[in-house]
Protein backbone atom coordinates (compact mmCIF):
# COMPACT_ATOMS: atom_id res chain seq x y z
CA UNK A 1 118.57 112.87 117.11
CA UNK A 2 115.50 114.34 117.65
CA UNK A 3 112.63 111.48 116.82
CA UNK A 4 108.96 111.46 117.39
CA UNK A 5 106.61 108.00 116.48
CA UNK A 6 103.69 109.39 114.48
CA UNK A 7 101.14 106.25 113.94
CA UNK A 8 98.75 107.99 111.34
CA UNK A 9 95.17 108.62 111.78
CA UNK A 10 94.37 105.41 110.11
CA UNK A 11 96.30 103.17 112.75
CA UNK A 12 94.60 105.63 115.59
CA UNK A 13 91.03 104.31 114.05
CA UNK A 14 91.69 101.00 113.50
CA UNK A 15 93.68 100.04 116.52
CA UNK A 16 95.22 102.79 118.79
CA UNK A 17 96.37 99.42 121.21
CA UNK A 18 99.35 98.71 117.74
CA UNK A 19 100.46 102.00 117.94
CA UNK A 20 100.92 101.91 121.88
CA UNK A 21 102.51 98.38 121.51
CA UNK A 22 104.26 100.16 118.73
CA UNK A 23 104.97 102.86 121.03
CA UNK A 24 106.88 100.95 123.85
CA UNK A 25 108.60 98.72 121.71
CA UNK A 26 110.52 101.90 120.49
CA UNK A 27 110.87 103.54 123.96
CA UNK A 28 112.70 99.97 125.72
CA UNK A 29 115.24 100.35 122.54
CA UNK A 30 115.61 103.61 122.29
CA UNK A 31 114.60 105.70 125.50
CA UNK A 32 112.19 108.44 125.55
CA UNK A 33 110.29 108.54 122.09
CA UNK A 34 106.90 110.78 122.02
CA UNK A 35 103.93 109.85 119.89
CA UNK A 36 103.34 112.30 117.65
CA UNK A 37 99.25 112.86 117.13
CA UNK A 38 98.66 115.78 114.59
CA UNK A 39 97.94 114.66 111.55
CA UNK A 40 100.23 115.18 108.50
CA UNK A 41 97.79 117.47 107.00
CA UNK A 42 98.56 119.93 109.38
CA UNK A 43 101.44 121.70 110.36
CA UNK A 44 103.12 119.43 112.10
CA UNK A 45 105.20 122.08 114.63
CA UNK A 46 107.73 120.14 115.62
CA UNK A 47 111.75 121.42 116.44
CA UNK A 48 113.68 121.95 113.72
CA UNK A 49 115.57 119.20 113.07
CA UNK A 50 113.17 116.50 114.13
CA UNK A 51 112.26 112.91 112.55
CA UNK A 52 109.09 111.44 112.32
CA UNK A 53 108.71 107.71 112.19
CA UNK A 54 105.84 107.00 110.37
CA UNK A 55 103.54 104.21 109.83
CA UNK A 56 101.34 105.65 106.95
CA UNK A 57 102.35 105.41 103.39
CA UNK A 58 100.72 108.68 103.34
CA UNK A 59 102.23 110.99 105.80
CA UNK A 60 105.85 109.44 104.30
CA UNK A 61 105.42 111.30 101.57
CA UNK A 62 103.21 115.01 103.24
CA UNK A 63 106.35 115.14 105.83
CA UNK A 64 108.67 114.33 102.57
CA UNK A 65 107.31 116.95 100.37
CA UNK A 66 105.36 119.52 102.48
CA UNK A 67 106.63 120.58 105.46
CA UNK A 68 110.12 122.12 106.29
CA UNK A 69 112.90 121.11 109.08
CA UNK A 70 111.75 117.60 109.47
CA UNK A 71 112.65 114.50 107.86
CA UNK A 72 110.54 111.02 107.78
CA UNK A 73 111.59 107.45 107.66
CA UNK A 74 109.08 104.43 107.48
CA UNK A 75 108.63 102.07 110.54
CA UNK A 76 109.04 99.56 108.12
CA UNK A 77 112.52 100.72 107.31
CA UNK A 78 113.71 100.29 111.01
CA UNK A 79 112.15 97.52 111.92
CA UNK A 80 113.50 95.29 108.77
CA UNK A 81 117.22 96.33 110.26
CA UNK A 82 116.53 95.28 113.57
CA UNK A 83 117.79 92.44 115.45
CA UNK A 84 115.36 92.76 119.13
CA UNK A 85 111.83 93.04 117.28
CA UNK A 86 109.91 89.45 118.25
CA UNK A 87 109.02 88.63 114.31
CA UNK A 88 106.81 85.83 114.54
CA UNK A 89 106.89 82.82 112.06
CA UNK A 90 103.90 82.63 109.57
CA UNK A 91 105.84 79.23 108.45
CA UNK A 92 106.13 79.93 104.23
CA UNK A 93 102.41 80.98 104.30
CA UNK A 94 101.79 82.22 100.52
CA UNK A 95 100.91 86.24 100.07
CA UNK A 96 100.59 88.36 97.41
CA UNK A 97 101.64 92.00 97.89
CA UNK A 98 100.43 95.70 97.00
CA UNK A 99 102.47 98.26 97.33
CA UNK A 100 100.60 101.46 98.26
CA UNK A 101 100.30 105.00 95.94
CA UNK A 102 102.25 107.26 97.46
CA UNK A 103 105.64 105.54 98.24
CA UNK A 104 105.41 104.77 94.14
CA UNK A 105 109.56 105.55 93.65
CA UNK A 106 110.28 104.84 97.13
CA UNK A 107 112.05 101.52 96.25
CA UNK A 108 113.43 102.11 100.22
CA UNK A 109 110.22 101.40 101.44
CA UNK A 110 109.45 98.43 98.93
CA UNK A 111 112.84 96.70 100.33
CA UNK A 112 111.73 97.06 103.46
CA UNK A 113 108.04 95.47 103.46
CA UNK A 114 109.34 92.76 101.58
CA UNK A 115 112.12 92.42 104.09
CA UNK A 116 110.03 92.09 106.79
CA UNK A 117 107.83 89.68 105.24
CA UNK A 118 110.83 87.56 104.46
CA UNK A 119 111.95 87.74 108.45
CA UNK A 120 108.49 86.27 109.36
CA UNK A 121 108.79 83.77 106.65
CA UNK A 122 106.29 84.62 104.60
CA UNK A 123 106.55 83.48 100.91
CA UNK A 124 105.73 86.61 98.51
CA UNK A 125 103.89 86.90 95.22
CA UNK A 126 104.54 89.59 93.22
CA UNK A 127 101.52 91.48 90.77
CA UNK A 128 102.76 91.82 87.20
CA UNK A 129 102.18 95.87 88.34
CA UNK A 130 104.18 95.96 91.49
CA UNK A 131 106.58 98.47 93.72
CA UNK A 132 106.95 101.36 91.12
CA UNK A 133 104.43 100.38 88.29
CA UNK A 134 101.87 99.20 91.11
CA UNK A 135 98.57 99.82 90.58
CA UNK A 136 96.04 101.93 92.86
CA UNK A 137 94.33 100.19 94.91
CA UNK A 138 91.39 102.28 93.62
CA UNK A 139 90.95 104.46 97.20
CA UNK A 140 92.59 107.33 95.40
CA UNK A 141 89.66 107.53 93.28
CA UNK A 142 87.29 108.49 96.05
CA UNK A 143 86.06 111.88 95.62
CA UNK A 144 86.77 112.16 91.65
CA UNK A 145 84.76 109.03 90.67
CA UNK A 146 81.21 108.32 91.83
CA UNK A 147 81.33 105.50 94.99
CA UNK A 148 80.50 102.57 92.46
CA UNK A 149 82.84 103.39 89.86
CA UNK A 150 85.43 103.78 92.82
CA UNK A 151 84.62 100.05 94.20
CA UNK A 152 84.53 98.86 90.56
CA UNK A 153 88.61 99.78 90.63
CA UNK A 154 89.16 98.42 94.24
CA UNK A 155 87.87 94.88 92.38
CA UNK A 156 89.83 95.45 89.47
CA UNK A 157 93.06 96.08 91.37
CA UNK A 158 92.30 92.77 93.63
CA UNK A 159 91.98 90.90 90.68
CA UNK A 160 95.63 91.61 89.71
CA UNK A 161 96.44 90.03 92.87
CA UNK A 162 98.09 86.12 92.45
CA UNK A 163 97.29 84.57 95.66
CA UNK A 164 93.28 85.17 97.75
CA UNK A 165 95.88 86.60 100.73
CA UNK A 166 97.14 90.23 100.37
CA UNK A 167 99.90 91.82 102.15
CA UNK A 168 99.17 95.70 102.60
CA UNK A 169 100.50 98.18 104.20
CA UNK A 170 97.98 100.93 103.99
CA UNK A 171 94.61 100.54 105.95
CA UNK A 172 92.96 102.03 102.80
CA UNK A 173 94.47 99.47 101.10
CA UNK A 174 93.00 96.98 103.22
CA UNK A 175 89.69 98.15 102.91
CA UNK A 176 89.95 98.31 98.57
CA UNK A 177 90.85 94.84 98.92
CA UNK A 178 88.75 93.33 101.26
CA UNK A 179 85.88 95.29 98.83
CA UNK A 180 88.02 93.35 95.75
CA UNK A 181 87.21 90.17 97.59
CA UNK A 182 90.25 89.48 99.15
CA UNK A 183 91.71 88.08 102.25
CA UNK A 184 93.92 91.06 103.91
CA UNK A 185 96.79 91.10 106.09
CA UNK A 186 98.19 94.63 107.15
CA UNK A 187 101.64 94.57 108.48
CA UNK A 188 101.39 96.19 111.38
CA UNK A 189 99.23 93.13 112.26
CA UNK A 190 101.37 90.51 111.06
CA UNK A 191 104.13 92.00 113.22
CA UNK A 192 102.30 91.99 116.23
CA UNK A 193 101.06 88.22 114.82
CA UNK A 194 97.29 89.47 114.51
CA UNK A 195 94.20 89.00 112.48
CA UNK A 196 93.37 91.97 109.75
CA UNK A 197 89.64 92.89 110.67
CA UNK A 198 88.37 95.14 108.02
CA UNK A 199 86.44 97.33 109.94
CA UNK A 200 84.44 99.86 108.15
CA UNK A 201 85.13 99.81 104.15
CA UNK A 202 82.72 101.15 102.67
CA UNK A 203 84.73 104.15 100.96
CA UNK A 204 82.32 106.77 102.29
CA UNK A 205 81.53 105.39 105.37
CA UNK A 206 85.81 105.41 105.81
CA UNK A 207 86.29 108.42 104.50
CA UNK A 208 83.79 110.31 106.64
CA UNK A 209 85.73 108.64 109.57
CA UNK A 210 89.22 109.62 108.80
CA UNK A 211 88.31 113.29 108.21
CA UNK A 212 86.55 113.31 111.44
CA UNK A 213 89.45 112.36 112.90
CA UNK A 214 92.14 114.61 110.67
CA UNK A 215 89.69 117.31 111.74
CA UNK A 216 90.45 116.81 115.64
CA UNK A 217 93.97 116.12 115.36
């Protein structure tokens, strides 16, 4: 099979040195994997045939539903089956979790996360709005909703959260609950047993960054 890793723009902002870790970890199991770069908002001109491992709840679903002769699984999805990846042991540490927009009906992906959260022995807290009925993390409202209004939802969707410490697994996620107040922990980091840094969250401030980047790649 045909695969390419595609980290996401997100991941390539945040912290290009996860995605080359990322990177190699796939390559000693699997031999020869390319990174895939172009971002899923562009044609993504790959063989027919081809599957993109993806890290971004977002380009799951625009190489799902947009673009034909390639197929998409999550990251997430191999690495909960596999048996080589060094989890490390967060020791029952007690997080919430929010599942991100777009893989809403993706209950493959939801099994997943939480399976990899249960192989680094984390203890999880569900929202009473989780997996399918989860609620936006507000970021989806950028653009539609003036900024406060926007950040207003980001707090509203934190406060659904049971525990100060998030599990996410969208960066955009991250940065509505960081704005919400809370503590976040991205999953690429907890993997790779490092701290969540926020970065820039200020929705326009983010924005303006990722479509600088979508517009180079």
């Amino acid at each position: 099979m045909n695969q390419v890793y595609a980290p996401g723009c997100a991941v390539m902002i945040y912290k290009p040195e996860l995605a080359q870790k990322m990177l190699a970890f796939f390559q000693r199991e699997s031999g020869a994997i390319p990174v895939h770069l172009t971002c899923c908002r562009h044609e993504p001109k790959l063989p027919a045939g081809t599957r993109v491992i993806n890290t971004c709840a977002g380009c799951d679903r625009r190489y799902r539903e947009l673009y034909d002769g390639v197929s998409t699984i999550s990251l997430w999805e191999i690495l909960a089956e596999s048996e080589s990846f060094p989890f490390p042991d967060y020791h029952g540490q007690t997080m919430a979790i929010h599942d991100a927009c777009p893989t809403r009906g993706e209950e493959r992906v939801h099994r997943a996360v939480r399976k990899l959260l249960e192989k680094m022995k984390i203890t999880v807290l569900e929202p009473e709005n989780t997996r399918d009925r989860a609620t936006c993390c507000g970021d989806s409202f950028y653009g539609a909703l003036p900024v406060e209004q926007v950040k207003e939802q980001m707090k509203k969707r934190a406060r659904e959260m049971p525990a100060e410490d998030v599990a996410v697994y969208c960066l955009s996620c991250v940065k509505a609950m960081h704005i919400g107040g809370k503590k976040t922990h991205y999953l690429l980091d907890l993997l790779w047993n490092e701290a969540t840094t926020p970065g820039t969250s200020e929705p326009e401030a983010w924005h303006g960054e990722l479509q600088r980047f979508i517009a180079e790649h």
